[in-house]
Protein backbone atom coordinates (compact mmCIF):
# COMPACT_ATOMS: atom_id res chain seq x y z
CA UNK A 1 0.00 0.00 0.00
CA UNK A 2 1.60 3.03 -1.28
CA UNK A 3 1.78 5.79 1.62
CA UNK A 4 1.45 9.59 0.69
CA UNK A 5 5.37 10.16 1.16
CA UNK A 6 5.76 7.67 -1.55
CA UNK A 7 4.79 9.56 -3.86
CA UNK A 8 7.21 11.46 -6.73
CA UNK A 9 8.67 14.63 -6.45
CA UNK A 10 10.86 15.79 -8.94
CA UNK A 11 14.71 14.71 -8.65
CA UNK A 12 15.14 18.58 -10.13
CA UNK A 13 13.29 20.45 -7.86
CA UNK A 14 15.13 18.37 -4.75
CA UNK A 15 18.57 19.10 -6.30
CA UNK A 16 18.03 23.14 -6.49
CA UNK A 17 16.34 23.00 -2.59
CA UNK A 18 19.78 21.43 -1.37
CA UNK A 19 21.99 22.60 -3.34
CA UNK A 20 23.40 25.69 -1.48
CA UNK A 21 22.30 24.12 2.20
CA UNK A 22 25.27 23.96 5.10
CA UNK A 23 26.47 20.71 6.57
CA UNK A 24 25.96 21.98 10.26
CA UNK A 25 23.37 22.73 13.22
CA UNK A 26 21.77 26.09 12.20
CA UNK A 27 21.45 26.56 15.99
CA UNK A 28 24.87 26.91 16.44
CA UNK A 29 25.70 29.72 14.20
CA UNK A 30 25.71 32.09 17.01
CA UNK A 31 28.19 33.95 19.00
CA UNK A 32 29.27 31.86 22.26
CA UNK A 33 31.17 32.12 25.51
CA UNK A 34 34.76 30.47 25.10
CA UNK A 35 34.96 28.12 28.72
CA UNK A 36 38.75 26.99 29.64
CA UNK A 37 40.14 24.23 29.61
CA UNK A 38 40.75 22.04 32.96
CA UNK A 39 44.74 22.19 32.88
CA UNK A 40 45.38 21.24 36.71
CA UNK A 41 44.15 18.87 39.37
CA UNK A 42 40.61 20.18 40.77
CA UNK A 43 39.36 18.98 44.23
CA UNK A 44 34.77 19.76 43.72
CA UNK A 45 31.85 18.53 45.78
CA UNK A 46 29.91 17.76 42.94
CA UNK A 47 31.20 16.75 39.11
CA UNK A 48 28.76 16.71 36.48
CA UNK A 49 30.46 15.09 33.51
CA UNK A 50 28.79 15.76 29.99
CA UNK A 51 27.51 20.00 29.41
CA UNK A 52 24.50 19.48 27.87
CA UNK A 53 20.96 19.80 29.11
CA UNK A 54 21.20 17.02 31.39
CA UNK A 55 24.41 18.23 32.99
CA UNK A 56 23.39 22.19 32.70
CA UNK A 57 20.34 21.41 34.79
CA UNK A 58 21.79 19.11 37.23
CA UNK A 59 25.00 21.68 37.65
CA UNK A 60 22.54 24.79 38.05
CA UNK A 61 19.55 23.43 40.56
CA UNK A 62 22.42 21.79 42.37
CA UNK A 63 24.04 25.36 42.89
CA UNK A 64 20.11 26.39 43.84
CA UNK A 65 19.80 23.83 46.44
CA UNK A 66 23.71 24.15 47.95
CA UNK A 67 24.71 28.07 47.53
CA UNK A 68 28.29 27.72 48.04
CA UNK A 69 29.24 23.94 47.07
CA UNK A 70 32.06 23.46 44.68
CA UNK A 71 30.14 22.46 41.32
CA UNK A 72 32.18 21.92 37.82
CA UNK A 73 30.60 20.99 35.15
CA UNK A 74 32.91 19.51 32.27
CA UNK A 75 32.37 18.26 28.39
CA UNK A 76 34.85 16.39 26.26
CA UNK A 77 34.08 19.08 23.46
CA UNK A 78 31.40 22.00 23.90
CA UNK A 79 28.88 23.07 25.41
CA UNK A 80 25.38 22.11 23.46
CA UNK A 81 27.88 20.94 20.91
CA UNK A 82 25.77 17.47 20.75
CA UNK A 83 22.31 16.93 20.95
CA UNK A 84 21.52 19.88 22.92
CA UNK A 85 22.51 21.87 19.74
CA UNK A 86 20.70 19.98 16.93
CA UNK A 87 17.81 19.38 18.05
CA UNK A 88 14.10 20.26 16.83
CA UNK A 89 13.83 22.47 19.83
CA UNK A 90 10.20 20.78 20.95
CA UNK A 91 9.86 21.02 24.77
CA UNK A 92 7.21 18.45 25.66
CA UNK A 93 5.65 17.79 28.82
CA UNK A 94 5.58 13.93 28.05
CA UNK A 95 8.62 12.06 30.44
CA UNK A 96 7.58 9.07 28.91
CA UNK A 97 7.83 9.53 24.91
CA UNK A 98 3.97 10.07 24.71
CA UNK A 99 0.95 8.88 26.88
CA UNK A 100 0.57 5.56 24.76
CA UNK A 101 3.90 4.24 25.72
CA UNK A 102 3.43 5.68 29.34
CA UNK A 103 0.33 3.48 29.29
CA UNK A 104 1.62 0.54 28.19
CA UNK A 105 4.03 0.27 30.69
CA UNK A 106 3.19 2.08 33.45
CA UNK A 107 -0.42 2.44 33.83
CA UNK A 108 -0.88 2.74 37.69
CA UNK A 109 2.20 5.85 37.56
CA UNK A 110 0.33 7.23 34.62
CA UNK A 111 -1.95 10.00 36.05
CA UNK A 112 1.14 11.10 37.89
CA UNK A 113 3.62 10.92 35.48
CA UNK A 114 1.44 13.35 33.25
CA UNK A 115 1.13 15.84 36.24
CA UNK A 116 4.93 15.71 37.31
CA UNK A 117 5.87 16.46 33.43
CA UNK A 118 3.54 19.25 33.33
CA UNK A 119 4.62 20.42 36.76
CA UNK A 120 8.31 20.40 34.83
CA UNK A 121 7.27 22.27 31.74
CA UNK A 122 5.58 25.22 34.13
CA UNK A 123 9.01 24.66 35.51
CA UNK A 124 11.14 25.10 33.27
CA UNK A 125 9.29 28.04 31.90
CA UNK A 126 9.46 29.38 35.44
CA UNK A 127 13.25 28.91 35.32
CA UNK A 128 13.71 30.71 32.10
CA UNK A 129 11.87 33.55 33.09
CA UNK A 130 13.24 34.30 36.73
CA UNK A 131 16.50 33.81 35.10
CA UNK A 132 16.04 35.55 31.90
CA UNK A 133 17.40 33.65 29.37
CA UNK A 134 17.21 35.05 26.15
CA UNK A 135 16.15 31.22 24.09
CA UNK A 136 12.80 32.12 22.22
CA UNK A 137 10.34 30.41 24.59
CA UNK A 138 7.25 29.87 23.06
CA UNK A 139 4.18 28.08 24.62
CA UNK A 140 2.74 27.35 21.21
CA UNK A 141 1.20 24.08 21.86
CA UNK A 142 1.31 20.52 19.58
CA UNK A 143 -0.17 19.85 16.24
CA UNK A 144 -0.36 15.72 15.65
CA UNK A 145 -1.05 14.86 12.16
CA UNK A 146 -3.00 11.83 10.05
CA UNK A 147 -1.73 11.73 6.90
CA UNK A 148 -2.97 8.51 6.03
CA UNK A 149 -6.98 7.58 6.82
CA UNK A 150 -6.18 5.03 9.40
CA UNK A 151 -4.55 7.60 11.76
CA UNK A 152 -7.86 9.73 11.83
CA UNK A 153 -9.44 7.07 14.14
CA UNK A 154 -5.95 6.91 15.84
CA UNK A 155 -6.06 10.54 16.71
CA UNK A 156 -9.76 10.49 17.53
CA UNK A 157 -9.73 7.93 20.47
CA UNK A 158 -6.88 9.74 21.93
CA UNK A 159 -8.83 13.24 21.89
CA UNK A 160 -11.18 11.34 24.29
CA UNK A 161 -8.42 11.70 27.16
CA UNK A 162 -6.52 14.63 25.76
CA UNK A 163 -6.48 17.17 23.30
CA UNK A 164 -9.04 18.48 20.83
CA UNK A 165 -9.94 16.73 18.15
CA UNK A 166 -9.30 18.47 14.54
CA UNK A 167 -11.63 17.14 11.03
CA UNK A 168 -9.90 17.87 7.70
CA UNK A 169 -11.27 21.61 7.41
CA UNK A 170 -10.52 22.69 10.50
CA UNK A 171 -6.54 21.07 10.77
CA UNK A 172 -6.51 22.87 7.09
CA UNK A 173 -7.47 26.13 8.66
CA UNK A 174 -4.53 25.93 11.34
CA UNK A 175 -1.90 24.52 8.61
CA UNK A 176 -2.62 23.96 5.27
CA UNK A 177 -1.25 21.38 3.65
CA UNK A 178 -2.76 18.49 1.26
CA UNK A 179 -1.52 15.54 3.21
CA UNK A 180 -3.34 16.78 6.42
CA UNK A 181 -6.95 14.48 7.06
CA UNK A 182 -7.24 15.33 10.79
CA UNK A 183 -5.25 16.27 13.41
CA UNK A 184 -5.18 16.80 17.45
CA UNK A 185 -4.47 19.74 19.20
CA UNK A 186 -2.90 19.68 22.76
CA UNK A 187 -2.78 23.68 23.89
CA UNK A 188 -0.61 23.10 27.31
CA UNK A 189 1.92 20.46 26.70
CA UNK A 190 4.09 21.31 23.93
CA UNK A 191 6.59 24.66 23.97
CA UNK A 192 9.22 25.25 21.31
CA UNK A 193 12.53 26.80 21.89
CA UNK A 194 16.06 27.68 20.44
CA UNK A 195 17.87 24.59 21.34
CA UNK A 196 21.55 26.05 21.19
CA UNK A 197 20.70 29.17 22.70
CA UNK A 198 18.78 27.40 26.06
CA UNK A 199 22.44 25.25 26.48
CA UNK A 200 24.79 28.49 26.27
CA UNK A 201 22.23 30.53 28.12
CA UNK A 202 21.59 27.65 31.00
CA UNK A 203 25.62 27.45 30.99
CA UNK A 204 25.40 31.38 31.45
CA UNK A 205 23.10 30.82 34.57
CA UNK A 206 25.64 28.20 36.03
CA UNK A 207 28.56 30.64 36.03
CA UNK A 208 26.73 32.66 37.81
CA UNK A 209 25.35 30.79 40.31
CA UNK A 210 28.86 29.82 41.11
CA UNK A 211 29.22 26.07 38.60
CA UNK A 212 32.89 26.08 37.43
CA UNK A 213 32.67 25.07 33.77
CA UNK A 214 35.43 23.11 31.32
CA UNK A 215 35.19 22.53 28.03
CA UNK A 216 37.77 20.27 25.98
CA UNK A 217 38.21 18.11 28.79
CA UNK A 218 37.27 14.83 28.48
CA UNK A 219 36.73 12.28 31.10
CA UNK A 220 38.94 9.51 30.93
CA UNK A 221 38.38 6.94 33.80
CA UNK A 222 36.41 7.18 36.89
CA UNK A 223 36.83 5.35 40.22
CA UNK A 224 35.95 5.57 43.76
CA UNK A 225 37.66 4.84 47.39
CA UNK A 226 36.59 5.92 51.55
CA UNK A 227 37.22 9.21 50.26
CA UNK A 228 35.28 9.94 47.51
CA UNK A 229 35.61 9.80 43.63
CA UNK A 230 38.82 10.31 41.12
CA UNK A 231 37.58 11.38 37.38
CA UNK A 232 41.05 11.15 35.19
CA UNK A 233 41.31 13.87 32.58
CA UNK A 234 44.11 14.84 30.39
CA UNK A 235 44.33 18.15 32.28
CA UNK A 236 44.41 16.83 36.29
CA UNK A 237 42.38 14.60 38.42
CA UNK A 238 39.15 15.76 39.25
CA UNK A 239 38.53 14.92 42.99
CA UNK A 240 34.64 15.07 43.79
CA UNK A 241 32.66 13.64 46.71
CA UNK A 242 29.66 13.04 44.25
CA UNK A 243 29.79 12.54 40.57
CA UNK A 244 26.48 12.54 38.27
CA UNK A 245 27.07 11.70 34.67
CA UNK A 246 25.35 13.26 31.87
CA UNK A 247 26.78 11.61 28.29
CA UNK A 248 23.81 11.12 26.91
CA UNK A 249 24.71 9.55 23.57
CA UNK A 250 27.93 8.96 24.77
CA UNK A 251 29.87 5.53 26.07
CA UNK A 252 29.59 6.03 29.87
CA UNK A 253 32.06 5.89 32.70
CA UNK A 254 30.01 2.92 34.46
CA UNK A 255 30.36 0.31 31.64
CA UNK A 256 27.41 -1.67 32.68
CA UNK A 257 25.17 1.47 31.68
CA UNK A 258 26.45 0.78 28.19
CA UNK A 259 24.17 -2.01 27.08
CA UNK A 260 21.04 -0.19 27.71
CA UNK A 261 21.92 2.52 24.62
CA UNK A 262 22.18 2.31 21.24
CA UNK A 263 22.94 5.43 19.01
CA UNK A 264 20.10 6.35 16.76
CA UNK A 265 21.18 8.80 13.77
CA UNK A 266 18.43 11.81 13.39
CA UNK A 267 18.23 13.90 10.43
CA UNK A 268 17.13 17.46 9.69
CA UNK A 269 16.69 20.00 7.51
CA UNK A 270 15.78 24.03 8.02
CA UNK A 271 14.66 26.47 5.19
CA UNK A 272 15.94 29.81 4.21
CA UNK A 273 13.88 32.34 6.07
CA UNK A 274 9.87 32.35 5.14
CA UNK A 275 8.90 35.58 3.82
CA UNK A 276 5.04 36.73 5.43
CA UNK A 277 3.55 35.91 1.61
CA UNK A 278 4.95 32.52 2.03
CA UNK A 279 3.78 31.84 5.20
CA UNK A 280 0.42 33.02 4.17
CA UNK A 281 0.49 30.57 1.35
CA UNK A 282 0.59 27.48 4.03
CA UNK A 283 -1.59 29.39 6.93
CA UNK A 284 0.67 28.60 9.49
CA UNK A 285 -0.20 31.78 11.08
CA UNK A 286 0.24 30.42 15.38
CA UNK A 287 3.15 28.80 14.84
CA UNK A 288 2.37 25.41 16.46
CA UNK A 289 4.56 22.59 16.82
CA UNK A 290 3.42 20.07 14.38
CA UNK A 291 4.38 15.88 14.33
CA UNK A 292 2.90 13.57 11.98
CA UNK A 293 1.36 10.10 13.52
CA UNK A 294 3.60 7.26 11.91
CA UNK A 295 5.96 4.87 13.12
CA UNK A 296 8.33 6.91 10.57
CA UNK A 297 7.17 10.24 11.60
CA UNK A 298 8.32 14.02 10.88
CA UNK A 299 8.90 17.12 12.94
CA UNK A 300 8.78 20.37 12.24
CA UNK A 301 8.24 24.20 13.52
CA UNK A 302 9.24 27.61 12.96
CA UNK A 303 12.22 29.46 14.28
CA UNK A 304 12.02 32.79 15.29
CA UNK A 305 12.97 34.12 11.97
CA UNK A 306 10.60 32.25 10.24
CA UNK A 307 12.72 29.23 8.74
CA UNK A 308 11.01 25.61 8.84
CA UNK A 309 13.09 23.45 10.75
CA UNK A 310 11.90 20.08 9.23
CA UNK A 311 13.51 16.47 10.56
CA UNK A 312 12.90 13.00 11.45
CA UNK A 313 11.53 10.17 9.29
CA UNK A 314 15.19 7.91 8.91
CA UNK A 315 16.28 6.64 11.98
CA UNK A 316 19.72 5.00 10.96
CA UNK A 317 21.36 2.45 13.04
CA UNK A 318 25.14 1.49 12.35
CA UNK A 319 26.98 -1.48 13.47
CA UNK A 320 29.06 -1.36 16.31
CA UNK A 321 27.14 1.64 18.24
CA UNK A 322 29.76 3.63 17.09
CA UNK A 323 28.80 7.52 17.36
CA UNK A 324 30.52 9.13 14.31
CA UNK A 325 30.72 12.32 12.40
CA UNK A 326 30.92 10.58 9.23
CA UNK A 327 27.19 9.36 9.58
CA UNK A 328 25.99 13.13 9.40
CA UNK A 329 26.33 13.84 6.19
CA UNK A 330 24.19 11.48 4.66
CA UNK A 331 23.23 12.69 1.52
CA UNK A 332 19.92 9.91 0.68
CA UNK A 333 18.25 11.08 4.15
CA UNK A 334 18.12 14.85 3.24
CA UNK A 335 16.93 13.98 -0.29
CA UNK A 336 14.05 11.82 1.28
CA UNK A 337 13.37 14.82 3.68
CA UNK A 338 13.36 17.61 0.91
CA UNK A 339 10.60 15.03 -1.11
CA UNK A 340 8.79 15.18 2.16
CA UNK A 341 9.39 18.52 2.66
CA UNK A 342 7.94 19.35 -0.68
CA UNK A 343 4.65 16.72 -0.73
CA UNK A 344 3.50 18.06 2.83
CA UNK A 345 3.90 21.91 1.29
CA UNK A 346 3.99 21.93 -2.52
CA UNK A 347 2.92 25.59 -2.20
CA UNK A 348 6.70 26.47 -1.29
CA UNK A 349 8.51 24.49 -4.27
CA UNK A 350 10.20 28.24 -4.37
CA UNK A 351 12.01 27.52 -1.18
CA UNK A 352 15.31 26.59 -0.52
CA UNK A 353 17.03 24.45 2.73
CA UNK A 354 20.17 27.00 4.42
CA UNK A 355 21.31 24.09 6.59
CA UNK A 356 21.06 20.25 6.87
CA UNK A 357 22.51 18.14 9.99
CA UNK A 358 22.58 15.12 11.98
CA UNK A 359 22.89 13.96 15.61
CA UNK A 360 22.66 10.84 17.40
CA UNK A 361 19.76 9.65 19.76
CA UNK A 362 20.29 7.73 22.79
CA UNK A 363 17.60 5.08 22.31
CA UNK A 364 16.75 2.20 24.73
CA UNK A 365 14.00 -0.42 24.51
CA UNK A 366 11.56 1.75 26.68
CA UNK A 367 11.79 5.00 24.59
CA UNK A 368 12.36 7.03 27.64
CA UNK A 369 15.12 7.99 30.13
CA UNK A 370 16.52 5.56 33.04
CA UNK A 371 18.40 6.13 35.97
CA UNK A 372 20.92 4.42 38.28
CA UNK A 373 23.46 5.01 40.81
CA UNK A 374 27.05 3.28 41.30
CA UNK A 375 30.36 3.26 43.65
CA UNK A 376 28.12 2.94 46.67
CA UNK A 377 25.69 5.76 45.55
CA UNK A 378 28.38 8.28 44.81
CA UNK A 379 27.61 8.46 41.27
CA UNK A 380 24.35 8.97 39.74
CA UNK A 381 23.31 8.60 36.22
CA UNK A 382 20.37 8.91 33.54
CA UNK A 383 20.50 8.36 29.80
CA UNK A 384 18.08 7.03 26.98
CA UNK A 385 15.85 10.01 26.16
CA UNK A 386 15.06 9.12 22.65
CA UNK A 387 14.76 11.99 21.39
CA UNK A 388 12.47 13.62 23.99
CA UNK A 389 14.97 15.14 26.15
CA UNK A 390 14.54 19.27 26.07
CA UNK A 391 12.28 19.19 28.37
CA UNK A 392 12.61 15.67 30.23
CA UNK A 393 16.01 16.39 30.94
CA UNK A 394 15.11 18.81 33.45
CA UNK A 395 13.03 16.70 35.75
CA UNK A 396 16.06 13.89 35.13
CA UNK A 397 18.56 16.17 36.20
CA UNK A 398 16.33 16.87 39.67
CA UNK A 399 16.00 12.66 40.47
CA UNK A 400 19.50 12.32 39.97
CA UNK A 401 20.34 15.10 42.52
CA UNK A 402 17.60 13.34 44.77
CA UNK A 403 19.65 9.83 44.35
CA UNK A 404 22.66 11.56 45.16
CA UNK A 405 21.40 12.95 48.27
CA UNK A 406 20.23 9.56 49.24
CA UNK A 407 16.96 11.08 49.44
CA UNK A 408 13.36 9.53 49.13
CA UNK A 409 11.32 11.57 47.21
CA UNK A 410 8.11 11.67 44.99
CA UNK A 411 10.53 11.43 41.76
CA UNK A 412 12.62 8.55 42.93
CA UNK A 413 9.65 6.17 44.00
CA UNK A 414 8.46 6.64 41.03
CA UNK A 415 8.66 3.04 39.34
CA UNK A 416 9.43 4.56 36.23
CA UNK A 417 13.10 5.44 38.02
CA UNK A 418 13.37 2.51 40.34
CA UNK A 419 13.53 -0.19 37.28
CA UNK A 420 15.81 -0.47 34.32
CA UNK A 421 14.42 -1.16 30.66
CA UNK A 422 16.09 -4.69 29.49
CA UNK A 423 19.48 -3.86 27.75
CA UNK A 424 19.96 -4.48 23.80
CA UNK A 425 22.01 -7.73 23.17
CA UNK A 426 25.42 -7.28 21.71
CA UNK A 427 26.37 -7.38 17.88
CA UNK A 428 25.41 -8.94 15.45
CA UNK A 429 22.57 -9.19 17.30
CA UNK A 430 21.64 -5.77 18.07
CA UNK A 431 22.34 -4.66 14.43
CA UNK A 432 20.29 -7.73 12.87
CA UNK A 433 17.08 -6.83 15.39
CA UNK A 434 17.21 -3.32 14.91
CA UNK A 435 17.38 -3.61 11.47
CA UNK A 436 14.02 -6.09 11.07
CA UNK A 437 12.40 -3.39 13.40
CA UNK A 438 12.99 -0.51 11.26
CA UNK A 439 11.32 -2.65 8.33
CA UNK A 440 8.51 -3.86 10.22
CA UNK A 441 7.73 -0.68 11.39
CA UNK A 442 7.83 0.67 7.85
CA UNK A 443 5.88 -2.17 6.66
CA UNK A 444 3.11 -0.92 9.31
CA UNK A 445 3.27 2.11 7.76
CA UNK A 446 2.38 0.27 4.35
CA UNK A 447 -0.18 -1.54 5.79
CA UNK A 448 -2.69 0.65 7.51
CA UNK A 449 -0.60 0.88 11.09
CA UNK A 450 -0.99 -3.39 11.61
CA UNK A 451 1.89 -4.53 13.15
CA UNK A 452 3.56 -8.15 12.24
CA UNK A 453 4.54 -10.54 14.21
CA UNK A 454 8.01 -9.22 15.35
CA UNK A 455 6.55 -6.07 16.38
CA UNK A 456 3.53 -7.76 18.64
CA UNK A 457 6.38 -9.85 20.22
CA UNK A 458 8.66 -6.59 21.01
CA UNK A 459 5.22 -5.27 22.20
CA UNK A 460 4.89 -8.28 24.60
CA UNK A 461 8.09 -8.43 26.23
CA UNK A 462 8.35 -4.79 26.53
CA UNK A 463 10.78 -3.88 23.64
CA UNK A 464 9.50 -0.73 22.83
CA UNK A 465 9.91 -0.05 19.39
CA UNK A 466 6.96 1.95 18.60
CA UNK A 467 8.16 5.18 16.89
């Protein structure tokens, strides 16, 4: 069953789009604070190792809750150089990638799940504003899409518990584009941002409130004794009493944390700037977040100057978990995006894409974040957003604080952080099973959103899988 992204654009029209686009974040062309680099031993109360959102937060409400600890904060590159400066820049309120997977595996925790992640989005808004960080906050709200007819009923039955349910006229009215048969609305859940700008301006906030920050310094080894924890850079020893670790994407320092992450490559795409006659010519007139409803699904939104930012679709897995720059420039990914680009809004064939980049995902087989602690509780640790981490990360930064004070909370009894999702097995195996996922969910895609066999057996033994 052919699927409306299967259908032809022309090869011409996709060449002159790309042909002048940038291999590189769009974010991050923007002027940034230079941090040093660690060049002698340090002796800290609290290390956060990694400097994007997930350290940023931790390092900044840990300086809110102990005025006058010793915090440093230190990345191997950047800050926001990874993720946290190529993403799409949605800020859900979702901690669990959506209220169907929520359901499905923690129904008792859901109710409070959904009111602690939109306790963290008021949050987080809250924290932008007292602190005044300049990162285009806007509350705009989320536009889900059907673009095939078997979504409509899809998006329907979940209007009955949240959101407001959109026919074809009225999601035209909102957006207009050809592909769109119904939609849902959710008003309170979904803010976008500037993704680069909330790292350097959240790594602005930290200096202030006293967080030491390094960048070029990676961390090399980490152990533990009576005294406390030794993190081995090429600059000094970092001696901390407490260490939280925030590497997202990245191999951690407690190598059984490894085999619950595989790196998922992401791909995106962002227009030149949209003049006002262009905009009219699609409607998009309040700026809503907008996410089609396949297992292959798009993003996309407006910046503040008006540019699409348009991703998603290709999830690539490469053998070996190996995160790699050489992935990013993958040239059959941002053709298939421009043809999407170009059937969801054929009224801007006159457009052209500025920038097109990559990033890896931290994925693991529960689609959300998971937490853990090591060397008797001194370290603390959270990873596997999957790609719903701008806002998430904020709340994960706060139970890994809570974990490292030893401290029973709300957040940490939460079963959601108390249990692990089951690892991934190693290669070939991992590369072989994520592989015959990726078709079966595109076959589901073909074939009016029925899942096969494979994917009702992930489904069962709680594999995830389902975007």
């Amino acid at each position: 069953m052919e699927t409306v992204f299967d259908r032809h654009v022309d090869p011409a029209l996709i060449d002159r789009s790309l042909a002048n686009s940038e291999l590189g974040s769009m974010w991050l062309d923007l002027p940034r604070q230079h941090y040093p680099r660690l060049d002698a031993p340090l002796r800290c109360d609290l290390l956060v190792v990694g400097a994007g959102y997930t350290g940023l937060w931790t390092a900044l409400h840990a300086a809110q809750r102990n005025p006058g600890a010793r915090i440093a904060l230190i990345d191997a590159q950047r800050v926001g150089w990874a993720a946290s400066g190529r993403n799409g820049g949605f800020v859900e309120a979702s901690l669990t990638h959506g209220a169907e997977n929520g359901r499905n595996r923690w129904p008792d925790e859901l109710a409070e799940l959904d009111e602690l992640g939109l306790a963290n989005l008021d949050g987080m808004q809250a924290d932008i504003s007292e602190l005044g960080l300049d990162v285009d906050w806007e509350r705009t709200g989320m536009l889900a899409v059907a673009t095939e007819a078997h979504q409509v009923d899809w998006l329907r039955d979940a209007a009955e518990s949240h959101g407001t349910f959109l026919d074809r006229d009225a999601i035209r009215a909102q957006v207009n584009s050809p592909t769109y048969l119904a939609g849902l609305f959710e008003e309170h859940t979904c803010a976008i941002v500037h993704p680069a700008k909330l790292a350097l301006e959240l790594a602005r906030a930290c200096t202030e409130a006293g967080v030491s920050i390094f960048e070029h310094t990676p961390a090399r080894a980490l152990s533990s004794d009576a005294g406390g924890c030794s993190v081995t850079t090429p600059g000094g020893v970092i001696s901390a009493a407490r260490v939280m670790l925030a590497t997202n994407v990245f191999p951690s320092l407690v190598k059984r944390n490894r085999l619950y992450t595989v790196p998922v490559y992401d791909y995106v795409l962002s227009t030149e700037p949209l003049s006002g006659e262009q905009l009219d010519r699609i409607g998009w007139r309040n700026r809503q977040g907008i996410g089609d409803s396949a297992n292959q699904f798009h993003y996309y939104r407006l910046s503040a100057d008006n540019r699409i930012v348009f991703g998603g679709y290709d999830a690539i897995y490469h053998f070996g978990r190996r995160v790699d720059p050489a992935y990013e420039d993958r040239t059959a990914s941002y053709r298939r995006l421009a043809s999407h680009f170009f059937l969801t809004f054929p009224a801007l064939e006159d457009v052209r894409f500025s920038h097109r980049w990559a990033g890896a995902i931290d994925t693991n087989t529960r689609f959300c974040a998971h937490w853990g602690t090591a060397h008797g509780g001194r370290v603390a640790y959270v990873n596997g957003f999957t790609g719903l981490g701008v806002g998430a990360t904020r709340f994960a930064a706060d139970v890994c604080l809570d974990l490292l004070d030893g401290a029973r909370t709300r957040r940490t009894q939460l079963e959601m952080v108390r249990k692990k999702p089951l690892p991934f097995p190693p290669e070939p195996l991992a590369s072989v099973g994520i592989q015959a996922t990726r078709w079966s969910l595109d076959r589901a895609d073909h074939n009016a959103g029925r899942r096969n066999v494979l994917l009702k057996t992930l489904d069962a033994v709680g594999l995830g899988f389902d975007s």
